[in-house]
C-alpha atoms as a PDB file:
ATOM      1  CA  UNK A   1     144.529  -9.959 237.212  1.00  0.00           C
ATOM      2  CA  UNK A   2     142.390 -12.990 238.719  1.00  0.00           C
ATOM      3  CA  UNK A   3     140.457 -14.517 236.588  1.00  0.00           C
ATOM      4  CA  UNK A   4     137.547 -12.480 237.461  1.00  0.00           C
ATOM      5  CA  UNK A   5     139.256  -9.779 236.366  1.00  0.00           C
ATOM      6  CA  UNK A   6     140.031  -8.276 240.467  1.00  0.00           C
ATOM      7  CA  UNK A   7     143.769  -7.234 240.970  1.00  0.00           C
ATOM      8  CA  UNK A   8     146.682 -10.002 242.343  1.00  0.00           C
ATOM      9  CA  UNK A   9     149.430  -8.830 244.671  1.00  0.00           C
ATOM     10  CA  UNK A  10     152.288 -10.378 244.407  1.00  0.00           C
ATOM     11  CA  UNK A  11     155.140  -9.679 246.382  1.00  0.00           C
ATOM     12  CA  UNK A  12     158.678 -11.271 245.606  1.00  0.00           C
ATOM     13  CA  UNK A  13     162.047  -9.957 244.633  1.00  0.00           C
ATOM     14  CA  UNK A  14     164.022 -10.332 241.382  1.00  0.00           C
ATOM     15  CA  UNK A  15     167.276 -11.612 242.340  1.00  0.00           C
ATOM     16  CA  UNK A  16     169.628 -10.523 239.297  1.00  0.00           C
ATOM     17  CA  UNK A  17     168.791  -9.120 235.622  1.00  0.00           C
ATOM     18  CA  UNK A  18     171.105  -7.753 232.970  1.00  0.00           C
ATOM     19  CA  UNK A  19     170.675  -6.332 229.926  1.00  0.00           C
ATOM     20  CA  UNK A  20     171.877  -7.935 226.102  1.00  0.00           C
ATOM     21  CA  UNK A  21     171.939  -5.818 223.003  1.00  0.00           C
ATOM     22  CA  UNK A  22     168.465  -7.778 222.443  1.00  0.00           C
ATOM     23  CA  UNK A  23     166.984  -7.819 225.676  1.00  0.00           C
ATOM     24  CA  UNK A  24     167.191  -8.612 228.899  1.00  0.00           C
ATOM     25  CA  UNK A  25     168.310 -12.020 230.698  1.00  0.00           C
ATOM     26  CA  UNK A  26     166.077 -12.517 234.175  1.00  0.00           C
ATOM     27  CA  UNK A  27     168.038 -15.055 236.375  1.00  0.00           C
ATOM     28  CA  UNK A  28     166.545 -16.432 239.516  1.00  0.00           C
ATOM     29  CA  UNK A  29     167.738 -18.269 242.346  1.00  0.00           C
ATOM     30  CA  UNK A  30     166.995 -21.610 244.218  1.00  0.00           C
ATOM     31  CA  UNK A  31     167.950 -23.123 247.045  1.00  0.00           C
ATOM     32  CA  UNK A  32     165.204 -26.042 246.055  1.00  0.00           C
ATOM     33  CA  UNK A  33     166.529 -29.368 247.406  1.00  0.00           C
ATOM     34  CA  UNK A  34     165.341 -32.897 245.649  1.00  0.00           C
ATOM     35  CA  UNK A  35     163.981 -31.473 242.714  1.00  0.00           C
ATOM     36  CA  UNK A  36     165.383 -32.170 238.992  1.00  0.00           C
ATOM     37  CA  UNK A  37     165.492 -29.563 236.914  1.00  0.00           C
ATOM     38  CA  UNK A  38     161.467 -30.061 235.139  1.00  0.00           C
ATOM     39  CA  UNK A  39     160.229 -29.428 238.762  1.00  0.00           C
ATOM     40  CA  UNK A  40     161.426 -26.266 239.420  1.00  0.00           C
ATOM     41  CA  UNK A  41     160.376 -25.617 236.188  1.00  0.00           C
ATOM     42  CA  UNK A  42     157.120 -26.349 236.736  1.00  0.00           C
ATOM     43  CA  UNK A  43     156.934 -24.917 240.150  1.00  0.00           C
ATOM     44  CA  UNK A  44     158.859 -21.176 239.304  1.00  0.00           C
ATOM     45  CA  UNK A  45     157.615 -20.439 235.481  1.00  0.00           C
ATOM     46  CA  UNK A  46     154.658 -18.465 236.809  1.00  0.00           C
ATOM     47  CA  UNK A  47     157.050 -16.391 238.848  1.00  0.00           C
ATOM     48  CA  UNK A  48     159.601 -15.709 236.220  1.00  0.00           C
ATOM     49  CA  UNK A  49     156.208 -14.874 233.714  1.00  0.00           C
ATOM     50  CA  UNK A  50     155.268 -12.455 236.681  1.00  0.00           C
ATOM     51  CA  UNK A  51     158.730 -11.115 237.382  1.00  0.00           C
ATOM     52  CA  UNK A  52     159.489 -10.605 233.445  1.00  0.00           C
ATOM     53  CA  UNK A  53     156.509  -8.360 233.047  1.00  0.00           C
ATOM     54  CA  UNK A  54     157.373  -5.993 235.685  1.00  0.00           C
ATOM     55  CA  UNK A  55     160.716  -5.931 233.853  1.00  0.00           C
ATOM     56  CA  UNK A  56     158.918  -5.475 230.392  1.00  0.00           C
ATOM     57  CA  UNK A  57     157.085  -2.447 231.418  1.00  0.00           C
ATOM     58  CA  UNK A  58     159.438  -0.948 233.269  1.00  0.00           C
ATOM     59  CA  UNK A  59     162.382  -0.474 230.891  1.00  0.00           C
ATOM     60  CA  UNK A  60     159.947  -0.988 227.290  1.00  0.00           C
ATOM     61  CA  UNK A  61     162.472  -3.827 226.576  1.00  0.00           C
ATOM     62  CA  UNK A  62     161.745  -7.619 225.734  1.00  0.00           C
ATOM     63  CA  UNK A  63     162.931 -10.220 228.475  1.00  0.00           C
ATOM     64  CA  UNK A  64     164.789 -12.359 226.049  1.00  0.00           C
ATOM     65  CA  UNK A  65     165.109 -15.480 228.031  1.00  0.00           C
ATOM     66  CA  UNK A  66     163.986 -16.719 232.085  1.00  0.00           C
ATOM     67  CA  UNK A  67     166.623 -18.963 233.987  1.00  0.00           C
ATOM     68  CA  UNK A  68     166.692 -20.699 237.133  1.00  0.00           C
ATOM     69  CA  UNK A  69     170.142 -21.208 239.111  1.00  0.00           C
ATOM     70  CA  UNK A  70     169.540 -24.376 241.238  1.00  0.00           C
ATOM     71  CA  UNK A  71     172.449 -24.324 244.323  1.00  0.00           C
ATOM     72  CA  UNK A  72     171.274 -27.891 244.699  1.00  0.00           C
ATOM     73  CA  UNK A  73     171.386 -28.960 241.308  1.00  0.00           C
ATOM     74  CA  UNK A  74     174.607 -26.965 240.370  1.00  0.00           C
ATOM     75  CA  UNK A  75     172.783 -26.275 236.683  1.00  0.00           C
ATOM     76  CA  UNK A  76     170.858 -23.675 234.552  1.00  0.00           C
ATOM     77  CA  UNK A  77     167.413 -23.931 233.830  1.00  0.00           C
ATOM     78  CA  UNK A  78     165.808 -21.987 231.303  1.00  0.00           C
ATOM     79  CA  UNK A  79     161.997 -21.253 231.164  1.00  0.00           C
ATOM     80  CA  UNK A  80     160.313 -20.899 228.206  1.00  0.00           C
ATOM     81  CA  UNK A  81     156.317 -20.111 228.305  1.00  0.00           C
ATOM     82  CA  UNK A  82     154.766 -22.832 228.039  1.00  0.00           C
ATOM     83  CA  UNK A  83     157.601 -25.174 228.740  1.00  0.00           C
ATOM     84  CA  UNK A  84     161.105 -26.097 229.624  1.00  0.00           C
ATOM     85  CA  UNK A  85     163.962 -26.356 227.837  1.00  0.00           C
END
């Protein structure tokens, strides 16, 4: 919700997400060129937050961690709320 309270579409697609004995591993997807790895970051951890949810309340299970595969950057990022790792 906005933050006066009136509903948000979103529209996106999760790109791949598994399940652990613990919970559930969300892995996005970027194609992002010239950005280091705080950027993207910084620019996607509102859409993982979003994304994780969805997965929360579909399956009742905890989304255990968030990760960005940069293409460009050849690396893992992992999102944390609140901040990077």
């Amino acid at each position: 919700k906005a933050e006066d309270n009136s509903p948000v579409l979103s529209q996106g697609k999760i790109d791949c997400y598994f399940f652990e004995e613990d919970g559930i591993v969300l892995l996005d997807y970027k194609t992002d060129k010239n950005k280091d790895a705080d950027a993207l970051a910084e620019a996607y951890s509102l859409q993982l937050e979003i994304y994780a949810e969805a997965l929360e309340k579909r399956y009742s299970v905890p989304v255990k961690e968030k990760l960005i595969y940069s293409f460009d950057l050849n690396k893992v990022v992992e999102i944390q709320k609140g901040n990077t790792i």
